[in-house]
C-alpha atoms as a PDB file:
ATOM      1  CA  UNK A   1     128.243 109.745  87.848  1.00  0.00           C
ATOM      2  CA  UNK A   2     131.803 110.102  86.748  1.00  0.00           C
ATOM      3  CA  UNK A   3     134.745 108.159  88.227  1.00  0.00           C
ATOM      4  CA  UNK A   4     136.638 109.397  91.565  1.00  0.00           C
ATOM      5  CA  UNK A   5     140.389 109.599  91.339  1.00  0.00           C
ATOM      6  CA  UNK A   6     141.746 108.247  94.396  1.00  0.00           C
ATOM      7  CA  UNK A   7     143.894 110.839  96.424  1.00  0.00           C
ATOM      8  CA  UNK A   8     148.023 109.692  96.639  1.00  0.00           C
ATOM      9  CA  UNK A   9     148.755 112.559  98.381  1.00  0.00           C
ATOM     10  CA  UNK A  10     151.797 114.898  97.359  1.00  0.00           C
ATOM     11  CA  UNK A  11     154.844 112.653  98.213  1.00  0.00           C
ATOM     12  CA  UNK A  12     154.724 109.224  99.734  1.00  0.00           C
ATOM     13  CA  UNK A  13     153.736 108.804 103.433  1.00  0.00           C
ATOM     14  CA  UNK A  14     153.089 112.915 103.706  1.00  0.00           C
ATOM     15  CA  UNK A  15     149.372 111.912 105.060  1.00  0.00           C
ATOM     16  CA  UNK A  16     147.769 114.193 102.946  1.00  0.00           C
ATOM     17  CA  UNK A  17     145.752 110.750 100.386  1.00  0.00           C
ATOM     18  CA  UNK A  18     143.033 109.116 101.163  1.00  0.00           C
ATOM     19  CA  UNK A  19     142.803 106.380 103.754  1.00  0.00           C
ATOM     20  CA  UNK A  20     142.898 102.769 102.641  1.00  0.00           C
ATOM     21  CA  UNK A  21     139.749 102.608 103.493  1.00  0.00           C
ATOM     22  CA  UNK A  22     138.102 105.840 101.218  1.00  0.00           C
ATOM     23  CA  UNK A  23     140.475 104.884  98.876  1.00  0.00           C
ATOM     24  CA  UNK A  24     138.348 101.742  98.569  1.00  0.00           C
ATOM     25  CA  UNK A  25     135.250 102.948  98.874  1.00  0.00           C
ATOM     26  CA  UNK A  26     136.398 105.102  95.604  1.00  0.00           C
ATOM     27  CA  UNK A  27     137.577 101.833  93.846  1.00  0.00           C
ATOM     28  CA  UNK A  28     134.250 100.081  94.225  1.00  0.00           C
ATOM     29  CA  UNK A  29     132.311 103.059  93.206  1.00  0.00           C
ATOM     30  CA  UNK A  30     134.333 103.016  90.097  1.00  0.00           C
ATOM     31  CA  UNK A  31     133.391  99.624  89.503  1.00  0.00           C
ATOM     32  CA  UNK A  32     130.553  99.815  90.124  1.00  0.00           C
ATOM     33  CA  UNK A  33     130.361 103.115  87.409  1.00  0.00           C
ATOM     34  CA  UNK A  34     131.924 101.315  84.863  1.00  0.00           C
ATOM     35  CA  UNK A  35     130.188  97.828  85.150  1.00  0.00           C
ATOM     36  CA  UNK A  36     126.731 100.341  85.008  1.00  0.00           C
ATOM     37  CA  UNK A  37     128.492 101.905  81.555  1.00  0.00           C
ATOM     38  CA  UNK A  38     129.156  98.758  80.349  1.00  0.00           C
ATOM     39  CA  UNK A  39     125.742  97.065  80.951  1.00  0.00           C
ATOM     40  CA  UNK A  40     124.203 100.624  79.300  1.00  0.00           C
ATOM     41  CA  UNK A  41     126.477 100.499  76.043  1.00  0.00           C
ATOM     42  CA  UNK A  42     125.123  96.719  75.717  1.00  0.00           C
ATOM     43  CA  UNK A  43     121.702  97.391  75.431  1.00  0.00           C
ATOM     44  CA  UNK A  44     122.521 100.451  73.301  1.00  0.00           C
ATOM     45  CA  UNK A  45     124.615  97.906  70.788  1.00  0.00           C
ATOM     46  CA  UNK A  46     121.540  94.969  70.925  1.00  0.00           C
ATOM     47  CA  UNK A  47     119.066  98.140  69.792  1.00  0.00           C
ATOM     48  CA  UNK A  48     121.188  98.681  67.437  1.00  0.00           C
ATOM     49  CA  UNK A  49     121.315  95.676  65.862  1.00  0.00           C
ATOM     50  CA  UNK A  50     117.849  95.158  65.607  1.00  0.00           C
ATOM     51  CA  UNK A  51     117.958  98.424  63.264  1.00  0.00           C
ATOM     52  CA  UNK A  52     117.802  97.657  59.437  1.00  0.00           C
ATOM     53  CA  UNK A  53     119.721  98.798  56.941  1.00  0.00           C
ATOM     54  CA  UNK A  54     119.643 100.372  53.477  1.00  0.00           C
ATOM     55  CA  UNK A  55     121.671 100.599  50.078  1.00  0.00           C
ATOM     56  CA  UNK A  56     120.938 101.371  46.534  1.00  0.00           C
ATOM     57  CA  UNK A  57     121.992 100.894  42.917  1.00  0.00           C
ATOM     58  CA  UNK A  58     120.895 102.609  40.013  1.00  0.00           C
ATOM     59  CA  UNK A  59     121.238 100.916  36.881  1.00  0.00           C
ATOM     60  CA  UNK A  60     121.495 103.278  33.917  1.00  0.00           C
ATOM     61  CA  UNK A  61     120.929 101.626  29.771  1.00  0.00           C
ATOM     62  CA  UNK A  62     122.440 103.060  26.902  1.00  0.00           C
ATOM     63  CA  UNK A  63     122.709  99.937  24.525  1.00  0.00           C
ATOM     64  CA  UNK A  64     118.701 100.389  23.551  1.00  0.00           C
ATOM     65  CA  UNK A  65     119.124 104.005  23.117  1.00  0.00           C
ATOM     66  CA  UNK A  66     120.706 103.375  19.886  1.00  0.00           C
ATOM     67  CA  UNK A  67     119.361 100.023  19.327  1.00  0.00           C
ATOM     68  CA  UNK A  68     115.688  99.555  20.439  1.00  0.00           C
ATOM     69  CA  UNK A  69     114.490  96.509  21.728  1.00  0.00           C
ATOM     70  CA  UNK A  70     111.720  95.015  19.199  1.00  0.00           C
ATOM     71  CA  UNK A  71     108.786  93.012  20.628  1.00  0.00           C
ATOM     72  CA  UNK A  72     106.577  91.098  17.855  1.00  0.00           C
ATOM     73  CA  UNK A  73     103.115  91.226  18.443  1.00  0.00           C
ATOM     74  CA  UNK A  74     101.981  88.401  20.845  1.00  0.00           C
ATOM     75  CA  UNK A  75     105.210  87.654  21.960  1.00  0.00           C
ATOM     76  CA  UNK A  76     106.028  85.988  25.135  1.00  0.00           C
ATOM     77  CA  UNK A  77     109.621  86.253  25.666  1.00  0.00           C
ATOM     78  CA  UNK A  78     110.650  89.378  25.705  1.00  0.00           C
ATOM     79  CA  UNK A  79     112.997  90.733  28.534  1.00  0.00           C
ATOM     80  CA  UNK A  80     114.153  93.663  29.189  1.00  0.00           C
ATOM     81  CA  UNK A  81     117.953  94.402  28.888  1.00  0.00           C
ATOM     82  CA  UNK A  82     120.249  97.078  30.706  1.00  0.00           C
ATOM     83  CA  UNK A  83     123.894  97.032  30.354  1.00  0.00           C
ATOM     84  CA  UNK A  84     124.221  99.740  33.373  1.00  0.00           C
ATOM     85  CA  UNK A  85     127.443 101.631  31.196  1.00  0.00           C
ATOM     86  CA  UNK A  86     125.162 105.078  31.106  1.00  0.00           C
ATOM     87  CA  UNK A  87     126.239 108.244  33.254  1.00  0.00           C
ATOM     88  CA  UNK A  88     123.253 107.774  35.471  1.00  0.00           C
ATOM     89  CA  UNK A  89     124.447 104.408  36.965  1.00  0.00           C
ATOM     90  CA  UNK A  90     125.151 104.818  40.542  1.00  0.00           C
ATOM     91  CA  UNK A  91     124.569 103.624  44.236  1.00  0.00           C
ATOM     92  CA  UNK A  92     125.191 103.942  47.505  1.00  0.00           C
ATOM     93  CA  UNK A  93     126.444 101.347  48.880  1.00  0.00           C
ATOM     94  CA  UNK A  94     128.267 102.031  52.236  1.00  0.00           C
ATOM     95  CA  UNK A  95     129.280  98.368  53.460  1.00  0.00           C
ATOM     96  CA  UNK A  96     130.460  97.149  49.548  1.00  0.00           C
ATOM     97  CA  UNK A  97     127.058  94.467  49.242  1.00  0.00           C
ATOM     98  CA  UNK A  98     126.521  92.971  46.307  1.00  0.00           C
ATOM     99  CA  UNK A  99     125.053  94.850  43.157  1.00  0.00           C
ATOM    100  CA  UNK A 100     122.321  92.274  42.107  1.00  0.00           C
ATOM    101  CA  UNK A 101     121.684  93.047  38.912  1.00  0.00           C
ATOM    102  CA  UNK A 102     124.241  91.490  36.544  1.00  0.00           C
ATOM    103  CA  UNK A 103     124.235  93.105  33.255  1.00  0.00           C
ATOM    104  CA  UNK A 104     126.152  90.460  31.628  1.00  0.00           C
ATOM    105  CA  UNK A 105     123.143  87.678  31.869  1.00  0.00           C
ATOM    106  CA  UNK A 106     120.622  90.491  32.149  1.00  0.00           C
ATOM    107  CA  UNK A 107     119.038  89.115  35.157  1.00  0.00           C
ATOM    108  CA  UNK A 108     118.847  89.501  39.350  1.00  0.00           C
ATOM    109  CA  UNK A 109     120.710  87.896  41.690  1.00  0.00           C
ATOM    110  CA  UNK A 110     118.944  87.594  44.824  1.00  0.00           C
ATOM    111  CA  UNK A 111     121.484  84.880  46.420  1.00  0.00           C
ATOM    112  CA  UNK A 112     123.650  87.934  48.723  1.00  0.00           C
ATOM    113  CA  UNK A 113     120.161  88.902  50.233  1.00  0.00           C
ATOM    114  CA  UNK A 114     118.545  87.196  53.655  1.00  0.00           C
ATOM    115  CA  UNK A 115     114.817  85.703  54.164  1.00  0.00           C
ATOM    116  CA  UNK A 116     113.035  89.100  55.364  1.00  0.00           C
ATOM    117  CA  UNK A 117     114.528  91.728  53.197  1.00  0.00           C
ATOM    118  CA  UNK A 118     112.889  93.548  50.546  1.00  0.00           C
ATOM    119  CA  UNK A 119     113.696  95.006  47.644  1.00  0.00           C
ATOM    120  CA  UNK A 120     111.768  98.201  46.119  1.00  0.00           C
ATOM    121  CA  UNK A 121     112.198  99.036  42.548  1.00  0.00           C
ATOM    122  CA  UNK A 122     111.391 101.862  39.985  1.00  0.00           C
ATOM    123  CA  UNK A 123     111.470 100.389  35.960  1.00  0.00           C
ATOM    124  CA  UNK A 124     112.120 103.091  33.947  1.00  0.00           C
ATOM    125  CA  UNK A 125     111.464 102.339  29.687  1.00  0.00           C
ATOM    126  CA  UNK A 126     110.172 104.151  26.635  1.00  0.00           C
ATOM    127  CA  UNK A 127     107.718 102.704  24.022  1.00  0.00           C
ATOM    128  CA  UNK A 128     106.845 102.906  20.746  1.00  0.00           C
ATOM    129  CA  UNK A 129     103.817 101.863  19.150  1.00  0.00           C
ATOM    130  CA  UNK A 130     102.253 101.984  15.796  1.00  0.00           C
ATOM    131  CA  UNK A 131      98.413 102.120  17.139  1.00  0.00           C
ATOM    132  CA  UNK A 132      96.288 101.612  19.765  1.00  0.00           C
ATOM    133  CA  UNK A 133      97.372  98.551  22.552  1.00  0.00           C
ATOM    134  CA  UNK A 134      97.677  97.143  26.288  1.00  0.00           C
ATOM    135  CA  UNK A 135     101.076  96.259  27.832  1.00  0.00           C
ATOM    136  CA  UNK A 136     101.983  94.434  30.630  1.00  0.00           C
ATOM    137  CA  UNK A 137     105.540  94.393  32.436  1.00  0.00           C
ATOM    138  CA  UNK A 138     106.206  91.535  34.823  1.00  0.00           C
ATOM    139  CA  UNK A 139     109.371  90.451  36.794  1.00  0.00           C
ATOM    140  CA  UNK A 140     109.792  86.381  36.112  1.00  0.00           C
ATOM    141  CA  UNK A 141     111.353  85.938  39.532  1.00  0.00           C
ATOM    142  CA  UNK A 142     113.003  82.330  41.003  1.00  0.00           C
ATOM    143  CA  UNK A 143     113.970  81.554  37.808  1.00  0.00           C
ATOM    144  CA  UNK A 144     115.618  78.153  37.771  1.00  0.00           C
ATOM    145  CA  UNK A 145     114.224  77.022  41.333  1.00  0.00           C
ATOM    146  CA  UNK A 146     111.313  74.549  41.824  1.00  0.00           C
ATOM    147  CA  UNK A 147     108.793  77.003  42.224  1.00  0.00           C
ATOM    148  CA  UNK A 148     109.616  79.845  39.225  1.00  0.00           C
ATOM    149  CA  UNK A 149     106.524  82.941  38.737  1.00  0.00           C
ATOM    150  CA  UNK A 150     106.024  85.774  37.729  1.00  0.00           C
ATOM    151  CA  UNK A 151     104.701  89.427  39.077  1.00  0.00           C
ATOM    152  CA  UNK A 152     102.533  91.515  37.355  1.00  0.00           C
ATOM    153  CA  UNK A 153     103.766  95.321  38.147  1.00  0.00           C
ATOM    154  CA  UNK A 154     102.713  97.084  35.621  1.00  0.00           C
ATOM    155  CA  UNK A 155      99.570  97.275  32.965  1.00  0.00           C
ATOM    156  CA  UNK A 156      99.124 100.229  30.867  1.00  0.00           C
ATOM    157  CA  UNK A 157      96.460 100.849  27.677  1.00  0.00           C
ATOM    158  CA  UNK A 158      97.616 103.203  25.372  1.00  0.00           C
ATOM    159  CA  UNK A 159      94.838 104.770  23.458  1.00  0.00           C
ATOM    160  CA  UNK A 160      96.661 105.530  20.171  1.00  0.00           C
ATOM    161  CA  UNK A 161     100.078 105.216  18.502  1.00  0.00           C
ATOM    162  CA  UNK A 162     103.233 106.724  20.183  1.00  0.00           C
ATOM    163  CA  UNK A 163     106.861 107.558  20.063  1.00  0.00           C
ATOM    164  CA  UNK A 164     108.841 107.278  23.213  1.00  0.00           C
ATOM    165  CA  UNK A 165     105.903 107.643  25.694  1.00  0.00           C
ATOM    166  CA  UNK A 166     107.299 107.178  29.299  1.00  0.00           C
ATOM    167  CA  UNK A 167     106.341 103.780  31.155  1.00  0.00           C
ATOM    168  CA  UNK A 168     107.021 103.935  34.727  1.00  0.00           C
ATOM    169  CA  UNK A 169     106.183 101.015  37.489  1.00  0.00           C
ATOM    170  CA  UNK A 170     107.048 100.993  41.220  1.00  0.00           C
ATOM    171  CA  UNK A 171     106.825  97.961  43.167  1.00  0.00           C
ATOM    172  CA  UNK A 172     108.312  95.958  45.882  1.00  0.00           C
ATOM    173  CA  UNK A 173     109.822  92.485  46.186  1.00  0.00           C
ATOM    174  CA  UNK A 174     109.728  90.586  49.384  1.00  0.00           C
ATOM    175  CA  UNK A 175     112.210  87.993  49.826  1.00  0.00           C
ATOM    176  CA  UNK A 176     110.010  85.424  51.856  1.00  0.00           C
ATOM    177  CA  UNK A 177     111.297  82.282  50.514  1.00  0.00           C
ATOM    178  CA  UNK A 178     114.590  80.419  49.065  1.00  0.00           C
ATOM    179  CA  UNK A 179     112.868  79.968  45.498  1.00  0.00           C
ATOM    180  CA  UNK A 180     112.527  84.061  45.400  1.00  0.00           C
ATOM    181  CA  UNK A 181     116.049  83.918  47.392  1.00  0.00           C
ATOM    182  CA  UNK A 182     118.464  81.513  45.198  1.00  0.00           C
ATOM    183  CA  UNK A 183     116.092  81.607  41.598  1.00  0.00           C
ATOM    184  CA  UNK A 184     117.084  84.561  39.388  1.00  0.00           C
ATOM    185  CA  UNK A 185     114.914  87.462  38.188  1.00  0.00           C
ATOM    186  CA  UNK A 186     114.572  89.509  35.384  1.00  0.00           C
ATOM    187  CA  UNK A 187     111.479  91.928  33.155  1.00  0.00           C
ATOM    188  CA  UNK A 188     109.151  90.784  30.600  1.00  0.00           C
ATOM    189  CA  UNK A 189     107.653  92.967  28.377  1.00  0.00           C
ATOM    190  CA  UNK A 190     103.986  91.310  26.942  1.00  0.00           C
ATOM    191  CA  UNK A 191     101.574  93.195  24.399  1.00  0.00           C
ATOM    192  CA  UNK A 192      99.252  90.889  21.755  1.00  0.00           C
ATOM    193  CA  UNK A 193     100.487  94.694  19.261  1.00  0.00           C
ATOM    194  CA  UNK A 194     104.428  94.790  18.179  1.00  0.00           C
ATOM    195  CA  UNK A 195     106.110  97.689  19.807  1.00  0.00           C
ATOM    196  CA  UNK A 196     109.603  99.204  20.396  1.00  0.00           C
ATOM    197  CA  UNK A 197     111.334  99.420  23.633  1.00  0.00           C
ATOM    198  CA  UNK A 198     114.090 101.668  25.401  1.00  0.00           C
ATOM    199  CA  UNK A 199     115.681 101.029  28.460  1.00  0.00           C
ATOM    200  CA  UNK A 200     116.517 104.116  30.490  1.00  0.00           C
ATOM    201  CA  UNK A 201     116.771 102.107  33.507  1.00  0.00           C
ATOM    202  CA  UNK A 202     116.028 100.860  37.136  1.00  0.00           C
ATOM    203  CA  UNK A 203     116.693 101.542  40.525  1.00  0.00           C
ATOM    204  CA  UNK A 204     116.842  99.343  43.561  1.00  0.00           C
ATOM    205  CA  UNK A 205     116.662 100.010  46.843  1.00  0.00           C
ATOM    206  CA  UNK A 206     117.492  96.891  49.505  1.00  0.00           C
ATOM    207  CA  UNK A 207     116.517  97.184  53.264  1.00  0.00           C
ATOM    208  CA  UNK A 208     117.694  93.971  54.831  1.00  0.00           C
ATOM    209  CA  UNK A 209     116.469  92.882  58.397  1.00  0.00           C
END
């Protein structure tokens, strides 16, 4: 229903306006219109804010392009680097959050995110191998905390030697405690067979609650 103007008239005391008394019935009409507005655009706001939201960064390598990284055979501490200078870093990022991957300690910080929110990746890398082997990629997350671990998200057997052959993995993170929260993060790279190891990149996707 939209609001009634009440009627002045033309000039003052010409007779032609409402009567004090429609005039009042128009005023609490009104009121009553915009207190029903009001109460409408409130429950429209508290749906809204039940809504979650979503940003991205894409972190593009181009230090191991030129400069491989080299994993000896049996190996156990091997991370991944990414320096995120190459022309296919980006993000969207419409409220300025905070990237969390830090290229200059080549690890994730998870301390701007919330309990509940999740964070999907895609690792991006190229191997090398001289022969036949099985790889594993894991993210050593809450890093520092009392309760440090580490995620399997990726095993792969290649059947003979290679040059560059495209490793992929796609997994999710679920921020569901402050170890995972406040601990840092970062890729291992594990094979019992020495191989070589470019970075193209990752992407990461947050969708906080």
């Amino acid at each position: 229903m939209a609001l009634s103007p009440i009627n002045v008239g033309a000039t003052a005391n010409d007779g032609t306006g409402d009567t004090w008394r429609d005039a009042f019935v128009k005023v609490n009409a009104n009121e009553a219109e915009i207190a029903a507005t009001a109460a409408a655009n409130a429950l429209a706001i508290a749906a809204l804010a039940g809504l979650t939201k979503t940003y991205w960064f894409d972190a593009n390598d181009t230090a191991t392009t030129a400069t491989p990284i080299t994993h000896g055979a049996g190996a156990t501490n091997t991370y991944l680097t990414n320096n995120a200078l190459g022309s296919f870093t980006n993000s969207y990022n419409p409220d300025s959050k905070d990237a969390l991957w830090n290229p200059s300690t080549n690890k994730f910080d998870f301390t701007s995110l919330k309990i509940g929110d999740v964070v999907n990746f895609r690792i991006d890398i190229n191997l090398s191998n001289a022969a036949a082997q099985e790889v594993d990629l894991f993210m050593s997350a809450a890093e520092g905390s009392a309760g440090p671990y580490e995620l399997n998200i990726n095993h792969t057997y290649y059947k003979n030697a290679s040059t560059l052959a495209n490793n992929t993995a796609i997994f999710s993170v679920y921020i569901g405690d402050e170890n995972t929260r406040t601990g840092s993060a970062r890729f291992r790279f594990a094979s019992v067979a020495a191989a070589t190891i470019v970075v193209n990149g990752w992407f990461y996707q947050i969708t906080e609650v």
